[in-house]
Structures are given as C-alpha cells and as structure tokens.
C-alpha atoms as a PDB file:
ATOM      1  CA  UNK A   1      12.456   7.217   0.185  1.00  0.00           C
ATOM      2  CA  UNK A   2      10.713   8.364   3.114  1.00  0.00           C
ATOM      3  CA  UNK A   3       7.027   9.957   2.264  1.00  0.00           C
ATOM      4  CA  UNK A   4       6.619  13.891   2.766  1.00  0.00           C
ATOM      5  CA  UNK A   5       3.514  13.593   5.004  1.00  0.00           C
ATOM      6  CA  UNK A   6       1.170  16.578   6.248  1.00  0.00           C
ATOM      7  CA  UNK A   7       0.650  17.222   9.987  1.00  0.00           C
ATOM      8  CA  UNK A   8      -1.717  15.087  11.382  1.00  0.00           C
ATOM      9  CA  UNK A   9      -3.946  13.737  11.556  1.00  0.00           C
ATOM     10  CA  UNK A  10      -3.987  11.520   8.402  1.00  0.00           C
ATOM     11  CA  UNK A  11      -4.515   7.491   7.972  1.00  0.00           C
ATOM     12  CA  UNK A  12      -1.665   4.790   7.204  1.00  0.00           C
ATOM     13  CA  UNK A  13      -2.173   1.706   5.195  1.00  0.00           C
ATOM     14  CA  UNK A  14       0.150  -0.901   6.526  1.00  0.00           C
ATOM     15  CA  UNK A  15       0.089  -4.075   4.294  1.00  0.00           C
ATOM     16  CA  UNK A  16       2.953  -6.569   5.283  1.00  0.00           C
ATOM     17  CA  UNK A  17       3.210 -10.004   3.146  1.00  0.00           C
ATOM     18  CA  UNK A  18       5.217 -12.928   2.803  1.00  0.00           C
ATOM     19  CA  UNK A  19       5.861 -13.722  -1.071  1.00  0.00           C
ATOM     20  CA  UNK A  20       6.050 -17.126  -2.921  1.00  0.00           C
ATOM     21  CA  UNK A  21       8.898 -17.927  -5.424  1.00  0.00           C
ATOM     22  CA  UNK A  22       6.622 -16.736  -8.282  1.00  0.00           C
ATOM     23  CA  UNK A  23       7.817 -13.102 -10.063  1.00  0.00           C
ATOM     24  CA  UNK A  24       6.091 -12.901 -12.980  1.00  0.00           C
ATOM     25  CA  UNK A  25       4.307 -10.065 -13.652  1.00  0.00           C
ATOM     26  CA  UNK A  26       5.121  -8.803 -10.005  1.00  0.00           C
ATOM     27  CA  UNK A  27       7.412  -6.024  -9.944  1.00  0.00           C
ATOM     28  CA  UNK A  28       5.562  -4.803 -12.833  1.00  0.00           C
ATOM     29  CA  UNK A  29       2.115  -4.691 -10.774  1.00  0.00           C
ATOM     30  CA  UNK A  30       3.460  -3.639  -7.698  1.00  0.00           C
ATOM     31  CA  UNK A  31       4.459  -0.283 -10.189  1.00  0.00           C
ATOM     32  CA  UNK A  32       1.484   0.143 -11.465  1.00  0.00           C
ATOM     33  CA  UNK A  33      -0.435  -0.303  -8.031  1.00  0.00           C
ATOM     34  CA  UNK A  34       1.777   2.536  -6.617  1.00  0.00           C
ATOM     35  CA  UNK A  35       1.005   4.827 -10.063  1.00  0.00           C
ATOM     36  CA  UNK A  36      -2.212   4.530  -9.717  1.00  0.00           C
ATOM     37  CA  UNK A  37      -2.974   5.077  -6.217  1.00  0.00           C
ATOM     38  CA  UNK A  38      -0.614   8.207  -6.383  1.00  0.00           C
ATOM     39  CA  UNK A  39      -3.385   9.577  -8.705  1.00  0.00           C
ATOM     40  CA  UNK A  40      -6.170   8.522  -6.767  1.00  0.00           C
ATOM     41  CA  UNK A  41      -8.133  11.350  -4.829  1.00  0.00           C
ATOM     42  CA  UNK A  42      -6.793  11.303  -0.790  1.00  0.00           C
ATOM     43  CA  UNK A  43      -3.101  10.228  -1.703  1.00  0.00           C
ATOM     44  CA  UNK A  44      -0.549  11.525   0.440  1.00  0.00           C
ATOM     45  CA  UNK A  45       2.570   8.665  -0.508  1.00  0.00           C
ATOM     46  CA  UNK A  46       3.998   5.874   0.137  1.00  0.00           C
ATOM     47  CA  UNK A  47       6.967   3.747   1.923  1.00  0.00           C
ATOM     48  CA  UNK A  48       7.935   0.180   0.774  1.00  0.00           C
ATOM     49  CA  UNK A  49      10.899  -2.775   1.942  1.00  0.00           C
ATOM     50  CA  UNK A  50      11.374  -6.301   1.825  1.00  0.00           C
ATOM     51  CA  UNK A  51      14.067  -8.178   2.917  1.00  0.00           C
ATOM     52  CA  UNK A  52      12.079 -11.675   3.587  1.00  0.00           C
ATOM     53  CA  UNK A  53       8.924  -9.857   4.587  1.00  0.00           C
ATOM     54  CA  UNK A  54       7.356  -7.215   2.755  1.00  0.00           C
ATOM     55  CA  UNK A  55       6.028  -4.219   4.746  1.00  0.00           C
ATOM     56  CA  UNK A  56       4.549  -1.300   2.096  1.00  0.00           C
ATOM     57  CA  UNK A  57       3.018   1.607   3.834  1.00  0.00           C
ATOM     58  CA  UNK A  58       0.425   3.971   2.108  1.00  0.00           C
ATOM     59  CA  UNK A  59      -0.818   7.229   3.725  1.00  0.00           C
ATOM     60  CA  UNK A  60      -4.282   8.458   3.104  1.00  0.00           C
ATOM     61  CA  UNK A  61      -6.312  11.823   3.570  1.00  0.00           C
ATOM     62  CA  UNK A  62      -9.602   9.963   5.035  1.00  0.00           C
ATOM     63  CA  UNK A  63     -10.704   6.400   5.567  1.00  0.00           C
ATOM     64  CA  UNK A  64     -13.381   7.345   2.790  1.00  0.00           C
ATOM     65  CA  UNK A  65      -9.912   7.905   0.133  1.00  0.00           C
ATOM     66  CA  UNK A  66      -8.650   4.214   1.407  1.00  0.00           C
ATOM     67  CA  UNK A  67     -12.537   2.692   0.902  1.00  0.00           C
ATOM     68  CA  UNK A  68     -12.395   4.230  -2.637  1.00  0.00           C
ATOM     69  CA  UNK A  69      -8.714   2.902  -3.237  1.00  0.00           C
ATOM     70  CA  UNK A  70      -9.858  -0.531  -2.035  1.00  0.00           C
ATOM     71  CA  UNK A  71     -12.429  -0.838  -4.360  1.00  0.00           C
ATOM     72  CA  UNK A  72     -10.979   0.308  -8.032  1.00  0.00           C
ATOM     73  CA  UNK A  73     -11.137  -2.349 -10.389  1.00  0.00           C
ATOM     74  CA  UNK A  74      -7.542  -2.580 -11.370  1.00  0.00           C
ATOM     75  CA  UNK A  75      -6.555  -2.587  -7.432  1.00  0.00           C
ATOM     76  CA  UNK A  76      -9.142  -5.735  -6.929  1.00  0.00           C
ATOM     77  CA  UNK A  77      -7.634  -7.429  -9.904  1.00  0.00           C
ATOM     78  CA  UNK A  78      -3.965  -7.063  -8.468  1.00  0.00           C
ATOM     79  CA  UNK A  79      -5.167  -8.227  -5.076  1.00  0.00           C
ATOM     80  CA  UNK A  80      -6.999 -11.419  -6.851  1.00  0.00           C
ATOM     81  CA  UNK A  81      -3.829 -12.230  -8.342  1.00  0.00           C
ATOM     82  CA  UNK A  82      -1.869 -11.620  -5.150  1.00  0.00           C
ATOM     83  CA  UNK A  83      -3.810 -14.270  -3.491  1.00  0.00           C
ATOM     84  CA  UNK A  84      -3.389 -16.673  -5.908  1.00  0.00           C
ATOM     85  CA  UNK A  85      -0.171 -16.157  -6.938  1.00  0.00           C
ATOM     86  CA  UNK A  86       2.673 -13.938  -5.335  1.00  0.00           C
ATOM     87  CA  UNK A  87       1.895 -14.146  -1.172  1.00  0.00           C
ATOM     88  CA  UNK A  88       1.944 -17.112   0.777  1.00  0.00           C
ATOM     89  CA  UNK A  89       0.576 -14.951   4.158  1.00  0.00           C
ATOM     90  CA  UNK A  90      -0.311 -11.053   4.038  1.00  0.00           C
ATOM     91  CA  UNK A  91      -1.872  -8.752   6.519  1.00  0.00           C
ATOM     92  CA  UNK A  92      -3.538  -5.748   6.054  1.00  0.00           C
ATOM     93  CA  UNK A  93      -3.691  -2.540   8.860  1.00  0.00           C
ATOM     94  CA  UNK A  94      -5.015   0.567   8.969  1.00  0.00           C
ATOM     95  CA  UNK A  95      -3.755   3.262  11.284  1.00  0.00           C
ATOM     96  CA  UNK A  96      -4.878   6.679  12.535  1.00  0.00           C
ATOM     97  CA  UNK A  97      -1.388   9.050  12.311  1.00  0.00           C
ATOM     98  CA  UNK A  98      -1.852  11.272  15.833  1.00  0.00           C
ATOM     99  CA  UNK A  99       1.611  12.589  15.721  1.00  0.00           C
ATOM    100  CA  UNK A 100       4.748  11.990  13.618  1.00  0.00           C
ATOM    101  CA  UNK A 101       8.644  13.701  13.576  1.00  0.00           C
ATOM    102  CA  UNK A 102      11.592  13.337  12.242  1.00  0.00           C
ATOM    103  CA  UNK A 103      14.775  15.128  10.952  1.00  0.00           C
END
C-alpha cells in the first residue's frame, strides 16, 4: 500500500537490508516495529518490499519525531537483534521530501 503523505515538506526514513536465512521471531517484530511507530508522535506511514533486498520506507513530521523513534527502547531492542540475527548488510537513509505526486 502506498502511504497517504501530506504536502511537503516532511522527512523519509529509507532503511534497505539484506536478510540471513534466520525467521524466527521476524515477521512478528517487523509487526510490531510498524505498530508502534504508527503510534509514535511525528508518524505520517509507511511503505515496505522485499524481493532479495528489503527496502522499508517510513515518513516522519520532523527529524526531532525520527530522533525520538530511534531511541525507544523496544525499537533499540529490535535493532540489537537485527544485527545479530536477521541482516547480513543494512543501510539506513534519511531524506528531506521537497516535492512528491502521483495519481
């Protein structure tokens, strides 16, 4: 589903990753990740794929809603376990939105 954004200017989260053969417990973070950020103050939605690599896009009010959002507890815990268990490679970007359209 594609995200219904607000005109710019807003921020995107851009967080590609390569996974390893391990699932458990994955899908059911990756779920809970996108619940909780979806209540999180500055949330505007979300975009996710993966065929091979794994590109899930957040969008964000301010870069002071993706600082907060970076540092919740449960987020940090996911991302410890990411590392050590679920991506071989991931990269993180973050994005200033100037202009977007679409039909």
């Amino acid at each position: 589903m594609i995200a219904k954004t607000p005109v710019p200017p807003y921020y995107a989260v851009i967080f590609t990753s390569l996974r390893t053969e391990i699932d458990e417990g994955y899908e059911m973070t990756a779920d809970r990740m996108v619940e909780m950020a979806a209540g999180q103050p500055g949330f505007l939605g979300v975009e996710s794929a993966r065929e091979g690599i794994g590109i899930t896009v957040s969008y964000w009010e301010s870069l002071e809603a993706i600082r907060l959002w970076k540092a919740n507890t449960e987020h940090l815990a996911a991302q410890e376990l990411g590392r050590k268990q679920w991506y071989t490679a991931y990269k993180t970007r973050i994005c200033l939105v100037e202009r977007d359209y679409g039909f």
